[in-house]
N, C-alpha and C. Protein backbone atom coordinates (compact mmCIF):
# COMPACT_ATOMS: atom_id res chain seq x y z
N UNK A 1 19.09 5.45 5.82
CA UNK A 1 18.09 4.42 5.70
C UNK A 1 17.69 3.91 7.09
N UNK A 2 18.61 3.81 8.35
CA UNK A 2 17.97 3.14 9.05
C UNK A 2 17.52 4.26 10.08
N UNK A 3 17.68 5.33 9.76
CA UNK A 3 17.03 6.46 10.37
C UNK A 3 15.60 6.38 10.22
N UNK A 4 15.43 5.96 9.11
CA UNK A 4 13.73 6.03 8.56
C UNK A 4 12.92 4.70 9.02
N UNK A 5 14.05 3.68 9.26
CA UNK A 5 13.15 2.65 9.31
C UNK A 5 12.89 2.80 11.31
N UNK A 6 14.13 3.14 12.03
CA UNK A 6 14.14 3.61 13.39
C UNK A 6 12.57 4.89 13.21
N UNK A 7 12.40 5.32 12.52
CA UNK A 7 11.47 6.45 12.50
C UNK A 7 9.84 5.73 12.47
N UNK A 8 9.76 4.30 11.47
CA UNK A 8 8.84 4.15 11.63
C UNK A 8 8.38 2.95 12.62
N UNK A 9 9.47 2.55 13.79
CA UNK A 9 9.26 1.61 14.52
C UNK A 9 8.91 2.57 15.61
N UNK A 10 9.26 3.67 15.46
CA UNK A 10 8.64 4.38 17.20
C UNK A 10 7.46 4.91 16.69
N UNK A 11 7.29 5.25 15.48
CA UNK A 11 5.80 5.69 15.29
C UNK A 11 5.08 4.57 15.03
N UNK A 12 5.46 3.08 15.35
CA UNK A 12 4.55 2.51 15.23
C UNK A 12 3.98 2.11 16.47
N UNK A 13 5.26 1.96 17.37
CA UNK A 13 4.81 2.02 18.76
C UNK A 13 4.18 2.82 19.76
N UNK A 14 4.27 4.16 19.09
CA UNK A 14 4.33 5.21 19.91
C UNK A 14 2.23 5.65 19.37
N UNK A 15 1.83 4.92 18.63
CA UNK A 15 1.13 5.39 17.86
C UNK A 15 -0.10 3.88 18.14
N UNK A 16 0.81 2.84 18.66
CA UNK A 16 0.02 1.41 19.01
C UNK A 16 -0.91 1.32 18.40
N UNK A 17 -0.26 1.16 16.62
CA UNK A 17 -1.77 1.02 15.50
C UNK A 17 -2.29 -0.47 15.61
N UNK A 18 -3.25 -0.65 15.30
CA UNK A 18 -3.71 -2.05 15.32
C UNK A 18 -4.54 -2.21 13.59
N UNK A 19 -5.19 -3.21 13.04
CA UNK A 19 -5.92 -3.54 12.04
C UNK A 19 -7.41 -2.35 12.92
N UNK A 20 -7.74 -1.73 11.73
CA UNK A 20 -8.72 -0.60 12.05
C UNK A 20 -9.97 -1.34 11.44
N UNK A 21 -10.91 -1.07 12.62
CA UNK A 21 -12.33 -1.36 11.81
C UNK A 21 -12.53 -0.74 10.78
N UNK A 22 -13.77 -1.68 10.34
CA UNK A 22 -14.18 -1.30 8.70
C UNK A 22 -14.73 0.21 8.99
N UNK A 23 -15.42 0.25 10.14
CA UNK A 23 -16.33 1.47 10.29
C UNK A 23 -15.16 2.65 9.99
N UNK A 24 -14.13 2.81 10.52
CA UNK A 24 -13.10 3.52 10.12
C UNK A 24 -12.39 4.32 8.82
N UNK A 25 -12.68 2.86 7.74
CA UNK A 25 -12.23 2.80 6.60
C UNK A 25 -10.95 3.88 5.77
N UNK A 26 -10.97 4.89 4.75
CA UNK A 26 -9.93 5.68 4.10
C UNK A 26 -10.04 7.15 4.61
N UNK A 27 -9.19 7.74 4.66
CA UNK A 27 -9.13 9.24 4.79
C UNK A 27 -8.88 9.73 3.71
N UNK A 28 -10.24 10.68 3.14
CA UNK A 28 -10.56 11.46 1.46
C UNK A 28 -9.39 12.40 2.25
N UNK A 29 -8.22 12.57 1.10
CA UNK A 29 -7.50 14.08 1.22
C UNK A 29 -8.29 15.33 0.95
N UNK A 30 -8.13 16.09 1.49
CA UNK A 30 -8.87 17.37 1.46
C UNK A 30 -8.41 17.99 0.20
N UNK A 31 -7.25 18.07 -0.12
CA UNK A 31 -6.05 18.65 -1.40
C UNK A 31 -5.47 17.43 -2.09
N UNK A 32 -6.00 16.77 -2.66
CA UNK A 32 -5.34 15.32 -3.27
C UNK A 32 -4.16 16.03 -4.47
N UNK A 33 -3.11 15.77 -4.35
CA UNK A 33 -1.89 15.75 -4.81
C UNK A 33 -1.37 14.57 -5.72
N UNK A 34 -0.92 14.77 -6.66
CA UNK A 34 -0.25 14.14 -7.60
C UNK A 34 0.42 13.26 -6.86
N UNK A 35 0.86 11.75 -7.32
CA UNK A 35 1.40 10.94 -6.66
C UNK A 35 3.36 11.24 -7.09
N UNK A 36 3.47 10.98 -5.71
CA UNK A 36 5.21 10.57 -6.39
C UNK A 36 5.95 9.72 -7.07
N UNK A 37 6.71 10.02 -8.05
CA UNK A 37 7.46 8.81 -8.50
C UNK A 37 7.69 7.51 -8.19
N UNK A 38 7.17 6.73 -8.95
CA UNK A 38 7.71 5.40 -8.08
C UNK A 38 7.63 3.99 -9.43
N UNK A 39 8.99 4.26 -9.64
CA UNK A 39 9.41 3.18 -10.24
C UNK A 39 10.48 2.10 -9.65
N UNK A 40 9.99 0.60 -9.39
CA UNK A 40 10.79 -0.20 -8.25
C UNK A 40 10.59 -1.72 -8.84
N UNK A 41 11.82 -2.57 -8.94
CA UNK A 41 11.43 -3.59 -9.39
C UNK A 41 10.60 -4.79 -8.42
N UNK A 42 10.41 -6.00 -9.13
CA UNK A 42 9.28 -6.71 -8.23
C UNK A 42 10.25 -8.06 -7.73
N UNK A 43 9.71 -8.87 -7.40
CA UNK A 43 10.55 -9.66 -6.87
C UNK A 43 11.36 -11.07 -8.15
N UNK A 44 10.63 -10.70 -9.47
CA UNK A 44 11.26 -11.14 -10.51
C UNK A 44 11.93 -10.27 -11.61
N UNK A 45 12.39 -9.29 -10.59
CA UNK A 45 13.45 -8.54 -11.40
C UNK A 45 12.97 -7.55 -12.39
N UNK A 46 11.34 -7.33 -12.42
CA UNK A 46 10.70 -6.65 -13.66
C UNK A 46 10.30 -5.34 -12.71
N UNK A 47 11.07 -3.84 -13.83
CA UNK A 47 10.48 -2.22 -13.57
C UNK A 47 8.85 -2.52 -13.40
N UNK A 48 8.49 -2.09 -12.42
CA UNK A 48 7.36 -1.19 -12.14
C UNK A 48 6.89 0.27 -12.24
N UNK A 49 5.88 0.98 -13.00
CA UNK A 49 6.37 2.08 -12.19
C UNK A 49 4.86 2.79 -12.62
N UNK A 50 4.14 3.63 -11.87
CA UNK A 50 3.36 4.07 -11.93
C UNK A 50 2.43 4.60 -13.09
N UNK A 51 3.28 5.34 -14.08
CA UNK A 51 2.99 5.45 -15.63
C UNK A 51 2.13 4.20 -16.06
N UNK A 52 3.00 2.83 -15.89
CA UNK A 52 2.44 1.78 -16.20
C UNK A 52 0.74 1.30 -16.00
N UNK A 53 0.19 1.79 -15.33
CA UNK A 53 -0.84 1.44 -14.72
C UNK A 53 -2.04 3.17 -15.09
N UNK A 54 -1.57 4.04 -15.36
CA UNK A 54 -2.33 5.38 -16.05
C UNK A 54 -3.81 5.01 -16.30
N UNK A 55 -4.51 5.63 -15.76
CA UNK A 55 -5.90 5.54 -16.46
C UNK A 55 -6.92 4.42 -15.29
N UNK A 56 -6.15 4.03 -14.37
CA UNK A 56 -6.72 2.91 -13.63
C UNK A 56 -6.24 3.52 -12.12
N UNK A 57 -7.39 3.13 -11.42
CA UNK A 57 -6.95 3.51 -9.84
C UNK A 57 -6.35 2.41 -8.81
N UNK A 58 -5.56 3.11 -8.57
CA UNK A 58 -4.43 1.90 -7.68
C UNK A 58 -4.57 1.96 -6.51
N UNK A 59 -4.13 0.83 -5.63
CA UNK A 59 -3.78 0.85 -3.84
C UNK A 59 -2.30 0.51 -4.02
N UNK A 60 -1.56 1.40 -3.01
CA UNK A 60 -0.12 1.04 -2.79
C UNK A 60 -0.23 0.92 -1.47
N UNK A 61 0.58 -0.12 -1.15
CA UNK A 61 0.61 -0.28 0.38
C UNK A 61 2.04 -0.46 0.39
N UNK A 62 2.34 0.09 1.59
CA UNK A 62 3.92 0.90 2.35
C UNK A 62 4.04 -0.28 3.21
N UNK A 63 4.67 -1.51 3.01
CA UNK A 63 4.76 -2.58 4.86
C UNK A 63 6.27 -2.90 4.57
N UNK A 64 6.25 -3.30 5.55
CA UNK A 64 7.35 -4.74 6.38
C UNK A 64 7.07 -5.47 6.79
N UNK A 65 7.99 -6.76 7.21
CA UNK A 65 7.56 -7.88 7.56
C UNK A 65 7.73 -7.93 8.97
N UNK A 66 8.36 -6.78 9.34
CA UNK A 66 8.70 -6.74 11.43
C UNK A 66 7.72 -6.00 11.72
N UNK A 67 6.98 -5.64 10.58
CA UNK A 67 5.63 -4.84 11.10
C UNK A 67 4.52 -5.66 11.34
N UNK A 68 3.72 -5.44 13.04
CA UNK A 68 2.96 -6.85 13.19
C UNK A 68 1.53 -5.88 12.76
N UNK A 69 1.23 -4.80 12.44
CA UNK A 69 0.09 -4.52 11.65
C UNK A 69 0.06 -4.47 10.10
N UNK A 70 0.95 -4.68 9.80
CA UNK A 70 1.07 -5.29 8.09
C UNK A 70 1.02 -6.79 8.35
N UNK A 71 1.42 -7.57 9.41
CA UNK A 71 0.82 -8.97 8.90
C UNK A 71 -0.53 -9.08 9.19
N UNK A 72 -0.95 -8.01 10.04
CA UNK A 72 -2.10 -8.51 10.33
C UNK A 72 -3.26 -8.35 8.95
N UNK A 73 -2.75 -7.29 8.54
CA UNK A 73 -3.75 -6.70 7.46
C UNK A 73 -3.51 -7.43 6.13
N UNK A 74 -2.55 -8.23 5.66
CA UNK A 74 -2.03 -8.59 4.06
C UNK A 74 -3.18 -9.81 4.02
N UNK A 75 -3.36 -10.50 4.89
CA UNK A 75 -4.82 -11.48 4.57
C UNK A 75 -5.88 -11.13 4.13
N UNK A 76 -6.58 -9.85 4.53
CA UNK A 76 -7.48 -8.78 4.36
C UNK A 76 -7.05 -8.15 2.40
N UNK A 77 -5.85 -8.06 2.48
CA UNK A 77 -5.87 -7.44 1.20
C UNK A 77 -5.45 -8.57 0.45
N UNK A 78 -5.30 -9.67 0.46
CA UNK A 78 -4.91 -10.31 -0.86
C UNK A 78 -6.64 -11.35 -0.68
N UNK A 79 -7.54 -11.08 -0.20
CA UNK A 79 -9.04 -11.02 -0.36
C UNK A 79 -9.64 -10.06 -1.19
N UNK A 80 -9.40 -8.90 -0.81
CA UNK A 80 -9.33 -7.76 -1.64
C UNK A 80 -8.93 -7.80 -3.17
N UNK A 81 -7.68 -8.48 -3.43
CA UNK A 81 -7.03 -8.15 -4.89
C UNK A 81 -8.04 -9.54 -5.32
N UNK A 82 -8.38 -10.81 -4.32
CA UNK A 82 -9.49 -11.98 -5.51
C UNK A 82 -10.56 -11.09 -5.64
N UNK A 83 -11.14 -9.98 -5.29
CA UNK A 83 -12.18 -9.49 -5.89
C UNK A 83 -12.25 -8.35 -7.07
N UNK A 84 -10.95 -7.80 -6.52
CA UNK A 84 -10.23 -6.49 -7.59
C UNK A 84 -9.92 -6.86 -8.99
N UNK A 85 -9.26 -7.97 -9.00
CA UNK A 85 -8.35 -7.98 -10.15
C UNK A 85 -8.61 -8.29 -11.39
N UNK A 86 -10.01 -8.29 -11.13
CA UNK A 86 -10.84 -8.42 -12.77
C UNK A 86 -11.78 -7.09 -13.04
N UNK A 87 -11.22 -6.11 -12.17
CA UNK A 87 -11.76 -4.98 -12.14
C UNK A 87 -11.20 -3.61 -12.76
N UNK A 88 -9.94 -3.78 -13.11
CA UNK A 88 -9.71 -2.73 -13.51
C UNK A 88 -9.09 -2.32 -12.49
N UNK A 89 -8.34 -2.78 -10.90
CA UNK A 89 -8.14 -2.07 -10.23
C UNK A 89 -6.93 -2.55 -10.32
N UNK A 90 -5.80 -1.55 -9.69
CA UNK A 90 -4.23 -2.68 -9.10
C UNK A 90 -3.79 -2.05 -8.03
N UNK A 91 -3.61 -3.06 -7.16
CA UNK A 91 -2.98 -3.47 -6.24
C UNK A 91 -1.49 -3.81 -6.17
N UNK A 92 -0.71 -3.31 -5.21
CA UNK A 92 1.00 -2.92 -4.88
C UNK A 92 1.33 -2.75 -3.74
N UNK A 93 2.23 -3.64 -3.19
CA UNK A 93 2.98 -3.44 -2.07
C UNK A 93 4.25 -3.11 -1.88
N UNK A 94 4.90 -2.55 -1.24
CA UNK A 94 6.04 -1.65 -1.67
C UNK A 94 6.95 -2.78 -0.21
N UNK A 95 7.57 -3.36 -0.17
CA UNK A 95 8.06 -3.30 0.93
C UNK A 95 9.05 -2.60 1.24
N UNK A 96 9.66 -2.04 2.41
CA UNK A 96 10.39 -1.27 2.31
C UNK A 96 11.78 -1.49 3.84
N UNK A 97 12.77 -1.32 2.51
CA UNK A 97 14.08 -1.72 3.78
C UNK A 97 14.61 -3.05 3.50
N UNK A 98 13.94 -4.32 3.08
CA UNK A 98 14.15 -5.29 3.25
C UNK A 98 14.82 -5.69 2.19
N UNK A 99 15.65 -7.18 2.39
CA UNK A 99 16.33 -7.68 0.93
C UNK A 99 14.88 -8.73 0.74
N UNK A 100 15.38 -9.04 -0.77
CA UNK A 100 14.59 -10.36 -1.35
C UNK A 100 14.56 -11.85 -0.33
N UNK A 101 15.47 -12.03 0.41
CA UNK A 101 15.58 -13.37 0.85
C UNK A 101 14.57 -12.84 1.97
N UNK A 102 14.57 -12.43 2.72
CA UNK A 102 13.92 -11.51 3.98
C UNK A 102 12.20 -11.29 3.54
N UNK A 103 12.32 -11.03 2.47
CA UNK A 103 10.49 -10.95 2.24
C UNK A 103 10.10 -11.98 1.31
N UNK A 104 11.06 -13.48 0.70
CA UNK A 104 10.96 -14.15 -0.07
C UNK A 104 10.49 -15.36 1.33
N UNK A 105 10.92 -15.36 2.81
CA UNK A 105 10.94 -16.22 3.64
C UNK A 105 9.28 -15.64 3.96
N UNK A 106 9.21 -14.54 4.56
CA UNK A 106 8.00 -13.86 4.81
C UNK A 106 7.11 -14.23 3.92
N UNK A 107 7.04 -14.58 2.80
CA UNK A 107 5.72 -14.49 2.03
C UNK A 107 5.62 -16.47 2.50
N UNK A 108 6.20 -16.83 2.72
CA UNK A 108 6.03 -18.39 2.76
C UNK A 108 4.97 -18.52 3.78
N UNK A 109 4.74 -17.55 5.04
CA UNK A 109 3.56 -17.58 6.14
C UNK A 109 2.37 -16.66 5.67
N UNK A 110 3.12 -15.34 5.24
CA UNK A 110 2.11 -14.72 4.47
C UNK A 110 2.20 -14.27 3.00
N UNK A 111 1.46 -15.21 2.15
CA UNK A 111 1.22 -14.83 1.04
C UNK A 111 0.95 -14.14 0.60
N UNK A 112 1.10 -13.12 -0.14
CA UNK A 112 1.21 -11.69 -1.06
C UNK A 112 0.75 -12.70 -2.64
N UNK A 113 -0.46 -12.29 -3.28
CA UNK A 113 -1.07 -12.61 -4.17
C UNK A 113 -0.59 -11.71 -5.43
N UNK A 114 -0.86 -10.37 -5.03
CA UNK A 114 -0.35 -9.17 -6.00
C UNK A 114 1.05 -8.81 -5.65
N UNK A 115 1.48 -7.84 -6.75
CA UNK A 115 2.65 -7.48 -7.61
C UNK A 115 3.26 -6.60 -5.96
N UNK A 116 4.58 -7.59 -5.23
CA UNK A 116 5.32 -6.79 -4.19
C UNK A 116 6.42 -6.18 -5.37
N UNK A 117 6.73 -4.59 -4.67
CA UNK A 117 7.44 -4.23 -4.92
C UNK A 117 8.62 -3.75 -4.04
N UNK A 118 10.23 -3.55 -4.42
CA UNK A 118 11.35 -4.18 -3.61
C UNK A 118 11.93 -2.64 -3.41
N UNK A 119 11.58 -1.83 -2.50
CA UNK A 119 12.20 -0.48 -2.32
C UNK A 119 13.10 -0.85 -0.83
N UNK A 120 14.51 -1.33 -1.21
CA UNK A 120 15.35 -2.35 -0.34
C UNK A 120 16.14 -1.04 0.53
N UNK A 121 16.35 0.57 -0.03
CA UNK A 121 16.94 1.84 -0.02
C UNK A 121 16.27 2.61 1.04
N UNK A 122 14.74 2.47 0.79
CA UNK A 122 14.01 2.91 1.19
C UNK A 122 13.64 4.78 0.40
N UNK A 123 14.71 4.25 -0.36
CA UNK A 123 14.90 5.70 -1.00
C UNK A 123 13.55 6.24 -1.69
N UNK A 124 12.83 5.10 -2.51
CA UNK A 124 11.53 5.72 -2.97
C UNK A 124 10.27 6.32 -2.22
N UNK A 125 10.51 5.32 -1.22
CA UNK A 125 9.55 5.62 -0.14
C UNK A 125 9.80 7.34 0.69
N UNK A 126 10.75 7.56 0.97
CA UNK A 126 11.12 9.14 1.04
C UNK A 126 10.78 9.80 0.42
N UNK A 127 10.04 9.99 -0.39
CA UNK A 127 9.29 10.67 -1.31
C UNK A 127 7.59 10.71 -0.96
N UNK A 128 7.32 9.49 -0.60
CA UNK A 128 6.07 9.68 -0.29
C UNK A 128 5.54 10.28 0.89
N UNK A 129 4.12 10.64 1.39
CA UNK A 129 3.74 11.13 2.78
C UNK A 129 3.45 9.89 3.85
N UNK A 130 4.70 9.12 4.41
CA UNK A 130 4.48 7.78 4.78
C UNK A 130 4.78 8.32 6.42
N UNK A 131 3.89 8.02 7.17
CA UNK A 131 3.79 8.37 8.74
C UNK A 131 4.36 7.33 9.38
N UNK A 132 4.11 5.69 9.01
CA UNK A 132 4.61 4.80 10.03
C UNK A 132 4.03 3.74 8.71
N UNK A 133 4.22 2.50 9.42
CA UNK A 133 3.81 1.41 8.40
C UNK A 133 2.94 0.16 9.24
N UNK A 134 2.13 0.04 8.63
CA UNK A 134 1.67 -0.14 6.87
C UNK A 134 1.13 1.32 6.85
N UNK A 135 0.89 1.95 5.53
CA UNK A 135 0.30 2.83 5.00
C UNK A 135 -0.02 2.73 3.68
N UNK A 136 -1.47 3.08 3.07
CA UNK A 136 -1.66 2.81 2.03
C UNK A 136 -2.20 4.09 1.44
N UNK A 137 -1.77 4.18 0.15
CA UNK A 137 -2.46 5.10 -0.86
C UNK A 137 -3.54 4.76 -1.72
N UNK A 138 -4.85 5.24 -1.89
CA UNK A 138 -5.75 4.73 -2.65
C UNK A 138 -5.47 6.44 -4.33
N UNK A 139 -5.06 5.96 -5.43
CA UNK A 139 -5.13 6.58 -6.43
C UNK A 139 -5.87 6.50 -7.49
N UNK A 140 -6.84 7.91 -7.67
CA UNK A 140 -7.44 7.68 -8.76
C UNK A 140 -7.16 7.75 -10.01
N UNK A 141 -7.69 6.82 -11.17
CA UNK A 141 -6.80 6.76 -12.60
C UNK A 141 -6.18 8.03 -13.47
N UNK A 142 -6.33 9.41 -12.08
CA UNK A 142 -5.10 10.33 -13.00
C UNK A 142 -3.86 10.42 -12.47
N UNK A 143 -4.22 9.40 -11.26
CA UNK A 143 -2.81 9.35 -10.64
C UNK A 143 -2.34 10.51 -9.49
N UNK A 144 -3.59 10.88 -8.97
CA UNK A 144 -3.72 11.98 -7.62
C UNK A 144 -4.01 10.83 -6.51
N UNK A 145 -3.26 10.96 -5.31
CA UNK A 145 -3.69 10.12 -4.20
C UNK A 145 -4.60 11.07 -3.67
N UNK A 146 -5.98 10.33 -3.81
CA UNK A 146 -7.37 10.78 -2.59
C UNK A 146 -7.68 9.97 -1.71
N UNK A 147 -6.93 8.92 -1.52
CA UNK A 147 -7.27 8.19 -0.21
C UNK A 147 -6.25 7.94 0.07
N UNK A 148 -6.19 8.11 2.11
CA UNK A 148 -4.98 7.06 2.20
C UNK A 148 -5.34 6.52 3.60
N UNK A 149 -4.70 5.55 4.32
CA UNK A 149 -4.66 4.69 5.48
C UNK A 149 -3.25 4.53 6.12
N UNK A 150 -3.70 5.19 6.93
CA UNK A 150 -2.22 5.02 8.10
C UNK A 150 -2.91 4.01 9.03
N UNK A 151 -2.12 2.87 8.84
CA UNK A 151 -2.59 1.66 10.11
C UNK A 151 -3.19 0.73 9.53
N UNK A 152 -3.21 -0.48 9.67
CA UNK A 152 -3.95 -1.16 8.96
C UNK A 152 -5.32 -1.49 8.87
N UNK A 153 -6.03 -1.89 7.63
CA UNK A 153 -7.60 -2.17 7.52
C UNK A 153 -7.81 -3.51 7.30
N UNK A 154 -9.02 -3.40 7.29
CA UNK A 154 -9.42 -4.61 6.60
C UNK A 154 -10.38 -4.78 5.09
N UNK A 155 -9.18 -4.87 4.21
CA UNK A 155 -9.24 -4.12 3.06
C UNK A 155 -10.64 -4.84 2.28
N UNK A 156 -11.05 -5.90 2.62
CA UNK A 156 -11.80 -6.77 1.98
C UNK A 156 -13.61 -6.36 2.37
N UNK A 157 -13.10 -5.47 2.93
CA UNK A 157 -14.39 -4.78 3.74
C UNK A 157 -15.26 -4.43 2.54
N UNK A 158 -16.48 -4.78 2.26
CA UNK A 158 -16.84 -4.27 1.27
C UNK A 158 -17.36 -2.37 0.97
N UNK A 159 -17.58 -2.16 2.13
CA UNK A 159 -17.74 -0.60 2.29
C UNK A 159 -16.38 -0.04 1.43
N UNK A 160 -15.47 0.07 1.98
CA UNK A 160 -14.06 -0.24 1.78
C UNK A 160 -13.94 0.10 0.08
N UNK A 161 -14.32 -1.31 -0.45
CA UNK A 161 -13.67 -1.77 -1.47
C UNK A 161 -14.68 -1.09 -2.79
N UNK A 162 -16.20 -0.72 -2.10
CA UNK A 162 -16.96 0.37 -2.88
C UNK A 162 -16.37 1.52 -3.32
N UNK A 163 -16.01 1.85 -2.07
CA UNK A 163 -14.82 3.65 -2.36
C UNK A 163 -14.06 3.61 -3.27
N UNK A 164 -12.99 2.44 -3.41
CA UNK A 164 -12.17 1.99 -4.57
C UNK A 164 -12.81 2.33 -5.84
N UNK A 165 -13.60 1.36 -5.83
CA UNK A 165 -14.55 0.59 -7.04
C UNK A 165 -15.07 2.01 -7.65
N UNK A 166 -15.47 2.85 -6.95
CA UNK A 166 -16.17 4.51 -7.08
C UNK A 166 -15.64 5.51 -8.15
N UNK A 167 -14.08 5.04 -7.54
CA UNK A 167 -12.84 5.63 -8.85
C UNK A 167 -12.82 5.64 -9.91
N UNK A 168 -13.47 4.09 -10.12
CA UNK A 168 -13.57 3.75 -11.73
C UNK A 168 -14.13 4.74 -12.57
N UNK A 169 -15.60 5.22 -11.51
CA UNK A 169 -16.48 5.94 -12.63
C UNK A 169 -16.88 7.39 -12.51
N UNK A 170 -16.11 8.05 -11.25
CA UNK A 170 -15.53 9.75 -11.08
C UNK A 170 -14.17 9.84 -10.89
N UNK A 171 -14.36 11.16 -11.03
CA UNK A 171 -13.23 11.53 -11.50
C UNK A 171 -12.87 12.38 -10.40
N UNK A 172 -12.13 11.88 -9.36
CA UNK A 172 -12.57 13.09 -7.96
C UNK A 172 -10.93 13.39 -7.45
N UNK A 173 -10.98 14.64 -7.51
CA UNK A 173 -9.76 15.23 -7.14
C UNK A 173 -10.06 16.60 -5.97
């Protein structure tokens, strides 16, 4: 575990991501792939897990709280989920590495609106294609990741949040 988390502090440094302009926005996978497993409880003790959400296109976002481009970006996305969440869309944050008290103190400066999820192992996250953190997956409702973001955005971008919104009504793999 702390191999991975040592793994994503030099690629975060080594890589000096910052909050990415909007002009920037998602990277379409060329080969969009089935998402990985990921069932993880939330911070009130309730399974999550991908099944749950079938038929609807999701954002998962990969952070920490020692990550200073995940704080920069979680303001940006919990703007994002007041416009999403009567949409049919869901929104997920995975944190990863951390205990509950550790991201229960963290949310007191930055508020997390939508459903955090507690991958404390980091074990789930090993599964995914996670380069450094934050990283986000944009999935369409069959549950193939076609978008993703290494580094943070500014999710509230409406360009952005069109691409999302797009999911609803193709079917693009």
């Amino acid at each position: 575990m702390y191999k991975k988390i040592i793994s994503f502090i030099i690629i975060l440094l080594l890589a000096n991501i910052k909050v990415v302009l909007a002009g920037e926005l998602l990277t379409r996978l060329k080969n969009p792939v089935i998402a990985p497993a990921l069932k993880l409880k939330d911070m009130d003790e309730i399974v999550h897990e991908l099944t749950d959400y079938s038929g609807k296109p999701v954002i998962i976002n990969f952070w920490a709280s020692w990550c200073p481009p995940c704080r920069e970006e979680l303001p940006s996305m919990n703007r994002a989920w007041d416009k999403l969440k009567q949409e049919g869309i869901i929104m997920l944050a995975v944190n990863v590495g951390e205990d509950e008290d550790t991201i229960f103190s963290f949310m007191g400066n930055y508020p997390i609106d939508f459903t955090v999820l507690l991958d404390q192992t980091g074990e789930v996250s090993e599964h995914w294609p996670i380069k450094g953190l934050p990283t986000t997956f944009v999935l369409n409702s069959d549950g193939y990741i076609v978008y993703q973001a290494i580094g943070g955005r500014a999710w509230d971008d409406k360009k952005l949040l069109d691409t999302v919104r797009s999911l609803k009504r193709l079917d693009i793999k």
